[in-house]
C-alpha atoms as a PDB file:
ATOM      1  CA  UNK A   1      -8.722 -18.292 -38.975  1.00  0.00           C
ATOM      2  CA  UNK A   2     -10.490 -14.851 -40.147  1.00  0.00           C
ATOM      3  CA  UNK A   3      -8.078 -12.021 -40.288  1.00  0.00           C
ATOM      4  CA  UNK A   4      -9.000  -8.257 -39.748  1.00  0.00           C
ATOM      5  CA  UNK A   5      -8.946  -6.850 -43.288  1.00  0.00           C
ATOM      6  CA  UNK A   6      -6.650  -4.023 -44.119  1.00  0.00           C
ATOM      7  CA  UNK A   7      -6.598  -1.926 -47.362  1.00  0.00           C
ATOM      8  CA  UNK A   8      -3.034  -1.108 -47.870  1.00  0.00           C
ATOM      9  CA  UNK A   9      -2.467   1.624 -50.872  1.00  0.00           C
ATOM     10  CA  UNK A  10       0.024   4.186 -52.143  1.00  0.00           C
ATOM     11  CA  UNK A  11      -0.670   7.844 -52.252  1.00  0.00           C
ATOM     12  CA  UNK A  12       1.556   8.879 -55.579  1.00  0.00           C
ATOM     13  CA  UNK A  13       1.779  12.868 -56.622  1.00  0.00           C
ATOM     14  CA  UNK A  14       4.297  14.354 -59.060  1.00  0.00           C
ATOM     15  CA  UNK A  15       7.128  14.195 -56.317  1.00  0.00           C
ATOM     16  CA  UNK A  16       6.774  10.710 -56.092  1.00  0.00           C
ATOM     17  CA  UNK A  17       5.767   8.193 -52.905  1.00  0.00           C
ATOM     18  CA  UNK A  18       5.136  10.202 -49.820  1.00  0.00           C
ATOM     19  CA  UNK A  19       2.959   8.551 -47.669  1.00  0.00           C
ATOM     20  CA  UNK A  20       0.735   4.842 -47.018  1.00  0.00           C
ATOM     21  CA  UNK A  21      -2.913   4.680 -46.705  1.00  0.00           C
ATOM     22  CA  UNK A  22      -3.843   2.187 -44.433  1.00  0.00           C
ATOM     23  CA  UNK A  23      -7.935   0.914 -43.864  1.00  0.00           C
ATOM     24  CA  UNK A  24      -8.857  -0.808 -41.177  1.00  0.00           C
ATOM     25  CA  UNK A  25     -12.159  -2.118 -39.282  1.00  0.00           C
ATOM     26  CA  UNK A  26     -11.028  -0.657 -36.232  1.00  0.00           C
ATOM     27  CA  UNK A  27     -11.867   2.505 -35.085  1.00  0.00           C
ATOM     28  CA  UNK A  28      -8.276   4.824 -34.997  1.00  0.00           C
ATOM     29  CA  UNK A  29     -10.504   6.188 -31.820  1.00  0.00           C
ATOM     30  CA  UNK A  30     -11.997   5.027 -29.654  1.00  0.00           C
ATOM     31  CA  UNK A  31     -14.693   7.049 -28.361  1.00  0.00           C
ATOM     32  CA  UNK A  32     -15.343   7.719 -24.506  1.00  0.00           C
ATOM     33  CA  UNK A  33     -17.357   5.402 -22.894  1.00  0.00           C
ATOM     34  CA  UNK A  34     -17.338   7.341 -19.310  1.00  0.00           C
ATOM     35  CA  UNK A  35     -18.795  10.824 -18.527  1.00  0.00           C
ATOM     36  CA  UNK A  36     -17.289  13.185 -15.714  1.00  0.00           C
ATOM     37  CA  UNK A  37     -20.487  13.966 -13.476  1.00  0.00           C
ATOM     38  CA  UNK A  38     -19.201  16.888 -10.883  1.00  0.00           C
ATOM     39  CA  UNK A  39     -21.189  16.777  -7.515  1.00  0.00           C
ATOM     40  CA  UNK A  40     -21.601  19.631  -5.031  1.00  0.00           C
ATOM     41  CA  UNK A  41     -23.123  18.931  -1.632  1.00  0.00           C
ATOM     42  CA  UNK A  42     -23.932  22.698   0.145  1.00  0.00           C
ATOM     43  CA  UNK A  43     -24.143  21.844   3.815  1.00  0.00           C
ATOM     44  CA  UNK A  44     -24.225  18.242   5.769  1.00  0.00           C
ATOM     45  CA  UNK A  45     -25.404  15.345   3.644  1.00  0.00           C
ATOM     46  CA  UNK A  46     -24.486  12.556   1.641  1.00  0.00           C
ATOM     47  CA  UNK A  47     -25.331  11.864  -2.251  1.00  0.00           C
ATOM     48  CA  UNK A  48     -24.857   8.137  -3.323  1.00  0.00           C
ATOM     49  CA  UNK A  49     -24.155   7.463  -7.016  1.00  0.00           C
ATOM     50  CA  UNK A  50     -24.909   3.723  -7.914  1.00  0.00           C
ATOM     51  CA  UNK A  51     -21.808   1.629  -8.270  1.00  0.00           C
ATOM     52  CA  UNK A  52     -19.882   3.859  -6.096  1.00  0.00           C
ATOM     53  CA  UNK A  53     -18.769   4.794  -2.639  1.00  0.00           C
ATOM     54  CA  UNK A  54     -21.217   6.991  -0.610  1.00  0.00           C
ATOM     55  CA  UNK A  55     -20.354  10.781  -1.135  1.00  0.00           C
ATOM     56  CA  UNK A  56     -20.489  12.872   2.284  1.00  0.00           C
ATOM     57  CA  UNK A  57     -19.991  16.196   3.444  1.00  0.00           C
ATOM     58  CA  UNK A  58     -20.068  18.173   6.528  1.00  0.00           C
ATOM     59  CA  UNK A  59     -20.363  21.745   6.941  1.00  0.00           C
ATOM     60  CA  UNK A  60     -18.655  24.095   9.293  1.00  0.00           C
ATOM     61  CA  UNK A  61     -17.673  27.629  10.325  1.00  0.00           C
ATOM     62  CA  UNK A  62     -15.311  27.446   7.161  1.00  0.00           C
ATOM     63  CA  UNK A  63     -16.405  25.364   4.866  1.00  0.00           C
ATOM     64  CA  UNK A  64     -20.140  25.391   3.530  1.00  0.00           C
ATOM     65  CA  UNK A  65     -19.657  22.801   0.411  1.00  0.00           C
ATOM     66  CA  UNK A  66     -18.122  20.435  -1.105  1.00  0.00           C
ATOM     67  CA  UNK A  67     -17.413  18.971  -4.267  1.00  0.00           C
ATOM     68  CA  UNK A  68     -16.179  15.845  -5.773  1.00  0.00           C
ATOM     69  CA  UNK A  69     -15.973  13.650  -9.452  1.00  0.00           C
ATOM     70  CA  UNK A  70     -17.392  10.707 -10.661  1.00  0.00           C
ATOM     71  CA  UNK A  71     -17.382   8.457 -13.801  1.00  0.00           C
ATOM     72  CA  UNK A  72     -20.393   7.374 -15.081  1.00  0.00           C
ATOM     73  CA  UNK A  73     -21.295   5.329 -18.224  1.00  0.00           C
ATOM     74  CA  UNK A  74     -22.389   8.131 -21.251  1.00  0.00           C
ATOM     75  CA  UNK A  75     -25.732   8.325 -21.932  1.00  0.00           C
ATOM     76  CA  UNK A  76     -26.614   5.745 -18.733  1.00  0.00           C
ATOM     77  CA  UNK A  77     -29.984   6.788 -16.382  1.00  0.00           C
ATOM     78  CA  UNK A  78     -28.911   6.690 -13.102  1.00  0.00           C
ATOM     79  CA  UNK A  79     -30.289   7.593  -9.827  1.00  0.00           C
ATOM     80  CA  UNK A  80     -28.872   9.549  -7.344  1.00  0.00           C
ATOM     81  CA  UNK A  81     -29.945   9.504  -3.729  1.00  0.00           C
ATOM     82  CA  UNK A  82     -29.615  11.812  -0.837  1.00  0.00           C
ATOM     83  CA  UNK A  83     -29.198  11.543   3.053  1.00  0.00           C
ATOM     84  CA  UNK A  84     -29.259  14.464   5.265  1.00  0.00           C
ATOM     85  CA  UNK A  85     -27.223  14.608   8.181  1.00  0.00           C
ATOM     86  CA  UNK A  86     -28.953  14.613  11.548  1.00  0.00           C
ATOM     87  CA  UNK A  87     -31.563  17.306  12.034  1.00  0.00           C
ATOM     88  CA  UNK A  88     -30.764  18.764   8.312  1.00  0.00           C
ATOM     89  CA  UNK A  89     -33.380  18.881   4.942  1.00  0.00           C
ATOM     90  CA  UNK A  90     -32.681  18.426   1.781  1.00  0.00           C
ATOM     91  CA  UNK A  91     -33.656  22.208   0.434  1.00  0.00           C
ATOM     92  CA  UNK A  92     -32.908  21.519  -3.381  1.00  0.00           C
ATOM     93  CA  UNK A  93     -31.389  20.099  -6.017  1.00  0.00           C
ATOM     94  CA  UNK A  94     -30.297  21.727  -8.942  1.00  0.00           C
ATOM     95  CA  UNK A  95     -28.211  21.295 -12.649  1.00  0.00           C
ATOM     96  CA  UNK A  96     -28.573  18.874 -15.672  1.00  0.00           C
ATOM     97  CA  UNK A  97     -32.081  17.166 -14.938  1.00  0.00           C
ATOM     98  CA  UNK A  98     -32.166  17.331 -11.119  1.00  0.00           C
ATOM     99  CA  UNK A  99     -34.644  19.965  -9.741  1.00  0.00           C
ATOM    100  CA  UNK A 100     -37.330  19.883  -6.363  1.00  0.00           C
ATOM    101  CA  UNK A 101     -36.711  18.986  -2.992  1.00  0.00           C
ATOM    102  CA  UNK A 102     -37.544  14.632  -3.483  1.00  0.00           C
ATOM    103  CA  UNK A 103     -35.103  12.439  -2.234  1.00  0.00           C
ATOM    104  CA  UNK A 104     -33.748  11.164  -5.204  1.00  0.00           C
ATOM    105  CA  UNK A 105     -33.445  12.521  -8.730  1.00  0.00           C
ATOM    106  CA  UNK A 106     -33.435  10.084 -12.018  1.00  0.00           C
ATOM    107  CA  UNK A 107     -31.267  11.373 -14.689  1.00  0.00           C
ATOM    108  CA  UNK A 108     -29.580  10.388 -18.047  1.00  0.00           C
ATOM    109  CA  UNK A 109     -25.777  12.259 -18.480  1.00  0.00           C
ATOM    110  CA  UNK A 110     -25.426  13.019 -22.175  1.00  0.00           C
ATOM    111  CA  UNK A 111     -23.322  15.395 -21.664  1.00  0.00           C
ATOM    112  CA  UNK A 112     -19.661  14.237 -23.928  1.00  0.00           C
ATOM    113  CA  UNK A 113     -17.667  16.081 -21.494  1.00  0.00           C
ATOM    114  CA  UNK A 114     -19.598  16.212 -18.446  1.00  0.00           C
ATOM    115  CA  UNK A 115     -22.172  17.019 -15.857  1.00  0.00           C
ATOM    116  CA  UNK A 116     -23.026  19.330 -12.872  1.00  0.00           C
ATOM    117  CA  UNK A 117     -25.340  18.284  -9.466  1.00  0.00           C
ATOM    118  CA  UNK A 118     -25.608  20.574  -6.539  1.00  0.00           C
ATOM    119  CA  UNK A 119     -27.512  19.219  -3.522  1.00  0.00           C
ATOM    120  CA  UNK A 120     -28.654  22.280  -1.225  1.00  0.00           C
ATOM    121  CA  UNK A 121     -29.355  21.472   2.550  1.00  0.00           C
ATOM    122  CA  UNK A 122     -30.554  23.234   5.171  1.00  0.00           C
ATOM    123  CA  UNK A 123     -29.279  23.048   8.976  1.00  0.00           C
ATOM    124  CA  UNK A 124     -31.462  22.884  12.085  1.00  0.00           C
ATOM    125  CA  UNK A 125     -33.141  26.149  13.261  1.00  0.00           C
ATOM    126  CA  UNK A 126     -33.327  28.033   9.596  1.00  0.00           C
ATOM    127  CA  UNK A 127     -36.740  29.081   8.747  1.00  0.00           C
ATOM    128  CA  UNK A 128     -37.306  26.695   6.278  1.00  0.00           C
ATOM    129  CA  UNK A 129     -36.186  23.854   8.713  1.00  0.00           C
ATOM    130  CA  UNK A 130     -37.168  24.587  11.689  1.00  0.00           C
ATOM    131  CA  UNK A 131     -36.602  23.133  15.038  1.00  0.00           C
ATOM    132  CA  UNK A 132     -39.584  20.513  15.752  1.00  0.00           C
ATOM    133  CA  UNK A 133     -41.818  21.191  18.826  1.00  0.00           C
ATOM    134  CA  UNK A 134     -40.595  18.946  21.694  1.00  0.00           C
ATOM    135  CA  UNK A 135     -36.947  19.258  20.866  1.00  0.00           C
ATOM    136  CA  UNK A 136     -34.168  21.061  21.905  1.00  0.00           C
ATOM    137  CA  UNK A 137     -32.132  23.940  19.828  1.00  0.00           C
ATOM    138  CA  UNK A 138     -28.729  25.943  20.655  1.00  0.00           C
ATOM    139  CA  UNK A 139     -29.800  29.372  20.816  1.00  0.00           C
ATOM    140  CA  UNK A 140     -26.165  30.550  21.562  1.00  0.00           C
ATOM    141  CA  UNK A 141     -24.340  32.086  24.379  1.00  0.00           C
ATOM    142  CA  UNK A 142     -24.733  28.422  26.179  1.00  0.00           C
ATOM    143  CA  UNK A 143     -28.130  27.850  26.301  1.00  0.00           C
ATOM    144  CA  UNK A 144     -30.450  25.520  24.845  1.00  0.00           C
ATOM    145  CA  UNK A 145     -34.121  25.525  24.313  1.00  0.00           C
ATOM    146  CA  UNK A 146     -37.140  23.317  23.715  1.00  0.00           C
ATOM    147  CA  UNK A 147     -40.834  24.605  22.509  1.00  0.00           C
ATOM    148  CA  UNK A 148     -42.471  22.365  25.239  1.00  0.00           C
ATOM    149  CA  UNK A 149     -46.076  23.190  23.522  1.00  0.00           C
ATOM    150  CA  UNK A 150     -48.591  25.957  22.759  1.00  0.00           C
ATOM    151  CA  UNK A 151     -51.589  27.123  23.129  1.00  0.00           C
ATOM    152  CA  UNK A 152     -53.123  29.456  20.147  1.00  0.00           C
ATOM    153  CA  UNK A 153     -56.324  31.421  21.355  1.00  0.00           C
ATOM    154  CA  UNK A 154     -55.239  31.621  24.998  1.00  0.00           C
ATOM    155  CA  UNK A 155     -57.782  34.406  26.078  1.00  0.00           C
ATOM    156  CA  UNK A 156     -59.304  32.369  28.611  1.00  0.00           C
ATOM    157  CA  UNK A 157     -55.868  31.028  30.115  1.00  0.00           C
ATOM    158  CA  UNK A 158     -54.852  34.828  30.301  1.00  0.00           C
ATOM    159  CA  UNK A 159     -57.910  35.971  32.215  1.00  0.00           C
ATOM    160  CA  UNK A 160     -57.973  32.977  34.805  1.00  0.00           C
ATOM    161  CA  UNK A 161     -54.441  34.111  35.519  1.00  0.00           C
ATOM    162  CA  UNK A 162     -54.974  38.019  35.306  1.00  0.00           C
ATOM    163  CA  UNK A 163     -54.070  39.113  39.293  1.00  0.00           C
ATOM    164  CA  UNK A 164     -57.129  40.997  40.980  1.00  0.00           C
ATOM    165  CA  UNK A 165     -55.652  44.591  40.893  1.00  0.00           C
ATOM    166  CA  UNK A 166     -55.100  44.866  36.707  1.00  0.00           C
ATOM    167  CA  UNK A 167     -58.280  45.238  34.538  1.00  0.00           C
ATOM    168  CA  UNK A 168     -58.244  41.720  32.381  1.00  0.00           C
ATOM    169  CA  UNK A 169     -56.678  41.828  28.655  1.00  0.00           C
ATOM    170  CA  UNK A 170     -58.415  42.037  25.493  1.00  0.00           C
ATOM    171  CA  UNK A 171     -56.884  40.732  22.102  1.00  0.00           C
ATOM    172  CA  UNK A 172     -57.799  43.428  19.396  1.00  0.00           C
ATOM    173  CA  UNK A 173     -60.261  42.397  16.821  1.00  0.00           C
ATOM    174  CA  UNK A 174     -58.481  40.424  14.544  1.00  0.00           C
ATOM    175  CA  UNK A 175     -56.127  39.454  16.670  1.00  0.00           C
ATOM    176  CA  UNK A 176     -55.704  36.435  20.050  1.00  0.00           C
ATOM    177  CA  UNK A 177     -53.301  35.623  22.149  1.00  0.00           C
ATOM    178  CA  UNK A 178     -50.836  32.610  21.881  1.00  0.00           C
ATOM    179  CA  UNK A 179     -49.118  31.208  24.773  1.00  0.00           C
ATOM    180  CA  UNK A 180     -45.862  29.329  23.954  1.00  0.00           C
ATOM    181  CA  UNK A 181     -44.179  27.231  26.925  1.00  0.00           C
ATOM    182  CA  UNK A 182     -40.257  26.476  27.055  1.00  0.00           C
ATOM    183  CA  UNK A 183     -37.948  24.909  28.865  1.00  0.00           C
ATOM    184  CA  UNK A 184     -34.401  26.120  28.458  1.00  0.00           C
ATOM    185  CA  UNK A 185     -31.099  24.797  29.721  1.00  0.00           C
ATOM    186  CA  UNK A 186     -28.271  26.412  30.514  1.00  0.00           C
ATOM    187  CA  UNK A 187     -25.023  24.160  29.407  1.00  0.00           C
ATOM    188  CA  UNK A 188     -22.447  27.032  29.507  1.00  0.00           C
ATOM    189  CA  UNK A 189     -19.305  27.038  32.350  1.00  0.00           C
ATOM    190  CA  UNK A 190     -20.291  29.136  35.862  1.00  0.00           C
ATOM    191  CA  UNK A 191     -23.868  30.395  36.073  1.00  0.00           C
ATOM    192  CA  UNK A 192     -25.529  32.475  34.121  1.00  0.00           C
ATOM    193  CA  UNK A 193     -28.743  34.778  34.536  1.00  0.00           C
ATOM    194  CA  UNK A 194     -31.989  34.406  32.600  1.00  0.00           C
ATOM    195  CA  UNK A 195     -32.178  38.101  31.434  1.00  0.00           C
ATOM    196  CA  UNK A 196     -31.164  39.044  27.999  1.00  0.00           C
ATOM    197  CA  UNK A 197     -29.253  38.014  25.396  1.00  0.00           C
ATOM    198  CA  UNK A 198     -30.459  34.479  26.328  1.00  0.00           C
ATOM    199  CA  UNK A 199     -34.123  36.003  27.145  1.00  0.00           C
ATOM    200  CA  UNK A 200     -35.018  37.287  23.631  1.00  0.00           C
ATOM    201  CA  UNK A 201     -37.792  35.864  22.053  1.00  0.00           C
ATOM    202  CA  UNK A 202     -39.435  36.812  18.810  1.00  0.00           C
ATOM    203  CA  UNK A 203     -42.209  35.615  16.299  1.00  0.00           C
ATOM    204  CA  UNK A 204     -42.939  35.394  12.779  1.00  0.00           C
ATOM    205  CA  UNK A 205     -45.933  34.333  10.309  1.00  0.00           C
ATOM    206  CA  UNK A 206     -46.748  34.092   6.913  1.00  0.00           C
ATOM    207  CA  UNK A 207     -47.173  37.880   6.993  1.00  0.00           C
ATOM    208  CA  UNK A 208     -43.371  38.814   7.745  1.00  0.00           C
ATOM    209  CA  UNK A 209     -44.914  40.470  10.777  1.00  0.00           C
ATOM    210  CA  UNK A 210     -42.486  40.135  14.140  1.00  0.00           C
ATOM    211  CA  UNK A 211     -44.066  39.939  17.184  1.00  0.00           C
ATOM    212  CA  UNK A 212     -42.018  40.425  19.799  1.00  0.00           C
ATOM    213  CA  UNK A 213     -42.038  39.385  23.386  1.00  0.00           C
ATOM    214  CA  UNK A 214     -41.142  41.964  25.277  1.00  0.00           C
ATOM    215  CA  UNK A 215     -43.826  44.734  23.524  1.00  0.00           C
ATOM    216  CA  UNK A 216     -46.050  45.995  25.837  1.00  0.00           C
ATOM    217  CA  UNK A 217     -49.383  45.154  24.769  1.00  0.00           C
ATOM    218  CA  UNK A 218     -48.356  41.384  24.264  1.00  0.00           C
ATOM    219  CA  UNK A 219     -51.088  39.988  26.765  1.00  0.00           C
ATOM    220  CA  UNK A 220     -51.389  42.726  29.119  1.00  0.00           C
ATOM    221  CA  UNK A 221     -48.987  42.781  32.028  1.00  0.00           C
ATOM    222  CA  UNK A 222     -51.057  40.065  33.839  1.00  0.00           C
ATOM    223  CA  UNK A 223     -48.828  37.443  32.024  1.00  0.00           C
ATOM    224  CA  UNK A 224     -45.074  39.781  30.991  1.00  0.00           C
ATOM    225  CA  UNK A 225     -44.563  41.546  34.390  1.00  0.00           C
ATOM    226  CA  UNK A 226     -45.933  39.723  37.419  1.00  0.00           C
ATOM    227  CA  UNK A 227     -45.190  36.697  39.404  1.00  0.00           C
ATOM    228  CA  UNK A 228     -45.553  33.162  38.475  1.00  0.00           C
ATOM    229  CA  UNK A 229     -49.635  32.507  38.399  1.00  0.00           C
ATOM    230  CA  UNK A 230     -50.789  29.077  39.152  1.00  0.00           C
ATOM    231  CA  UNK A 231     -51.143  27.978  35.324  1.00  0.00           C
ATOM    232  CA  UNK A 232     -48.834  30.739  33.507  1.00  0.00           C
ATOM    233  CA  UNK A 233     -45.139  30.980  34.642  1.00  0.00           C
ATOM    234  CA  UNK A 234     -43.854  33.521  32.877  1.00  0.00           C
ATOM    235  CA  UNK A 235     -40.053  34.060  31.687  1.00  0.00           C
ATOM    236  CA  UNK A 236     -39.453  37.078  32.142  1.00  0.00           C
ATOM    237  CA  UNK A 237     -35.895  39.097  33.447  1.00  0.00           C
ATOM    238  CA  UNK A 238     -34.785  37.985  36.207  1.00  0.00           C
ATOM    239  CA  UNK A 239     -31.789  38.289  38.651  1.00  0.00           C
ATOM    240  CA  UNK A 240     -32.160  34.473  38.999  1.00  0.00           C
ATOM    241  CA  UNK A 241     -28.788  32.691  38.393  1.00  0.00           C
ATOM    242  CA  UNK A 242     -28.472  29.062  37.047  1.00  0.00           C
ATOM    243  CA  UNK A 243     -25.401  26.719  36.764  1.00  0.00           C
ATOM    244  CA  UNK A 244     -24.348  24.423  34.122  1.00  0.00           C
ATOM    245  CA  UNK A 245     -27.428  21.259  33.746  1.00  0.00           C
ATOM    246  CA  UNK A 246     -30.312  23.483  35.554  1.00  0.00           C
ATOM    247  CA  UNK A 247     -33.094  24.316  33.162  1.00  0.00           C
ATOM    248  CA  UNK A 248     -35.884  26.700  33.538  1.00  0.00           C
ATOM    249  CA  UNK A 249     -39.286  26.606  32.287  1.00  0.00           C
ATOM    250  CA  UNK A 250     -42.112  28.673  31.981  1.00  0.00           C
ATOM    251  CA  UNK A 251     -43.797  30.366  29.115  1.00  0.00           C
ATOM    252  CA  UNK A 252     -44.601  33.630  27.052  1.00  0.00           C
ATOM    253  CA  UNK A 253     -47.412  35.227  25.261  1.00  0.00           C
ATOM    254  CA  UNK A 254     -47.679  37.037  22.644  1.00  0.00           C
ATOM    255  CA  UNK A 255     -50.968  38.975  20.930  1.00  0.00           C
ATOM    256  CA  UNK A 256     -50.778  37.802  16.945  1.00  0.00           C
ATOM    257  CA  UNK A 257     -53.062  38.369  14.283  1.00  0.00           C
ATOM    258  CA  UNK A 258     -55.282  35.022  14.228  1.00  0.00           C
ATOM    259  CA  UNK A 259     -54.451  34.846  10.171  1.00  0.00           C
ATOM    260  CA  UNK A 260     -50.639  34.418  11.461  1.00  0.00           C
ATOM    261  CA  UNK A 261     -51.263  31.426  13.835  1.00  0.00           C
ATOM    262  CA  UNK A 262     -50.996  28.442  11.391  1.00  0.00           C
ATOM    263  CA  UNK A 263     -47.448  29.594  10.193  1.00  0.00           C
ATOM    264  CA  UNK A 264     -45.930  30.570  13.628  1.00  0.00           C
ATOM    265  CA  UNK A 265     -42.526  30.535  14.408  1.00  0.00           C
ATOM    266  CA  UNK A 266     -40.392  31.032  17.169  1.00  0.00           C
ATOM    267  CA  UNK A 267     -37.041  32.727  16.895  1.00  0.00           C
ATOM    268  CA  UNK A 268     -35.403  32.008  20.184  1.00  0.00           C
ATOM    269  CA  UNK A 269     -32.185  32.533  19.582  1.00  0.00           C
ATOM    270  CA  UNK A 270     -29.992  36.309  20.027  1.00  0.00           C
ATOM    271  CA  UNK A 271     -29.285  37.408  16.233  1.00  0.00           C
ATOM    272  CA  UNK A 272     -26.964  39.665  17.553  1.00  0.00           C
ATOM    273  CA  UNK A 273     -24.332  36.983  18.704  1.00  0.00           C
ATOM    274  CA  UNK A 274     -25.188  34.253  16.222  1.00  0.00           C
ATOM    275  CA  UNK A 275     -25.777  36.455  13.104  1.00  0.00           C
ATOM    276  CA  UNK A 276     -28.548  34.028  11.784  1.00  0.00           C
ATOM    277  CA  UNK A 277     -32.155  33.593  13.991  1.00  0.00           C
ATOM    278  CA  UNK A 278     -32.722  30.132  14.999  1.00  0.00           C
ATOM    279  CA  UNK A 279     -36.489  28.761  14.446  1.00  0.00           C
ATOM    280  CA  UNK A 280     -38.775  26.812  16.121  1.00  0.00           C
ATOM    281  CA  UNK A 281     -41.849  25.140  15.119  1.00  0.00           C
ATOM    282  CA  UNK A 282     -45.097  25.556  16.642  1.00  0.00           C
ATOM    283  CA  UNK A 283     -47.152  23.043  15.212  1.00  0.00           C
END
């Protein structure tokens, strides 16, 4: 049978005995084998670390992140892998070796102590996520509403709908008009009239430049100011009074500089009761 050596010895001064030396194989300590690797999800999503369960976390009016611990083997690579909840985006990730917006981020936790992962996401409606044409957004104050399509260089729709008694509409050089149709549902309790704050639509490019609907030289006032035309129905103030499930549709128009088109968005919802713009594609 082998037997695990020890060095036994005496440790003699002037005084005489006062202690034992004892040598061994063993280690007296044994190092750490795990590393503490501290997660932070800001937002809705879900991080998965291998071996363990699936971390998730979902944002609300008072709490925007959350945090939680997990042991992994020092100096092991592991991948971690994120999930965005429903109609979120992964913005970011950030900390030890985890940066851009991919889907998963390969990294080795040296660390002796620990680590630190944030995962940033961003909800529906912000401008770097915004609502996709086709579907429908909460705009606040009870109503919903959906980018149905568009129509970018619209001078031709304009004039075949310009009524006989104003001059037709010229885009400034430099410049077109965009036509934008909607759809928006009401889903509040009673009725509720389409007139402002749910009618208050605004646009933004590349350029930082807001168009906004109601401005007077946005198309003329054969589109913002008269009655529905056969092809352009505009939305527009109105006395007219829907109840909860009806949904209105029609569209706007707005003159844009032409270098702003490709990078279009829609802000259709009323910053002044939501505090935050809510953004819609238009591609």
């Amino acid at each position: 049978m082998m037997r695990r050596s020890r060095l036994v010895g005496l440790l003699v001064t002037a005084a005489g005995v006062v202690g034992v030396l004892v040598a061994s194989s063993a280690a007296a300590v044994t190092a750490p084998r795990t590393v503490a690797l501290h997660l932070t999800v800001n937002g809705s999503g879900t991080l998965r670390v291998p071996g363990n369960p699936a971390f998730s976390c979902h944002a609300s009016p008072t709490r925007a992140h959350c945090r939680h611990t997990f042991q992994v083997r020092k100096g092991r690579r592991i991948v971690l892998k994120e999930s965005p909840a429903r109609g979120w985006k992964l913005w970011k990730w950030s900390g030890l070796a985890c940066h851009g917006s991919a889907a998963t981020c390969s990294l080795r936790v040296k660390a002796r102590r620990f680590g630190f992962v944030t995962a940033s996401f961003l909800p529906p409606g912000d401008r770097l996520n915004p609502i996709p044409l086709h579907t429908s957004g909460d705009i606040g104050n009870g109503w919903t509403l959906r980018v149905i399509g568009v129509a970018p260089n619209a001078y031709g729709q304009v004039i075949d709908n310009a009524p006989p008694m104003y001059p037709p509409a010229v885009p400034p050089a430099g410049a077109q008009f965009f036509v934008i149709d909607l759809s928006m549902t009401y889903n509040g309790s009673g009725s509720a009239g389409l007139e402002p704050p749910a009618v208050q639509w605004f646009a933004e490019g590349s350029h930082n430049f807001k168009y906004h609907y109601f401005d007077d030289k946005d198309c003329g006032p054969s589109v913002n100011v008269i009655l529905p035309a056969p092809d352009l129905q505009p939305m527009i103030e109105s006395d007219q009074s829907v109840f909860s499930g009806q949904s209105v549709n029609g569209n706007i128009c707005m003159t844009i500089a032409s270098n702003d088109a490709a990078s279009l968005l829609l802000d259709g919802g009323d910053d002044e009761l939501t505090g935050l713009p809510v953004w819609f594609a238009l591609r």
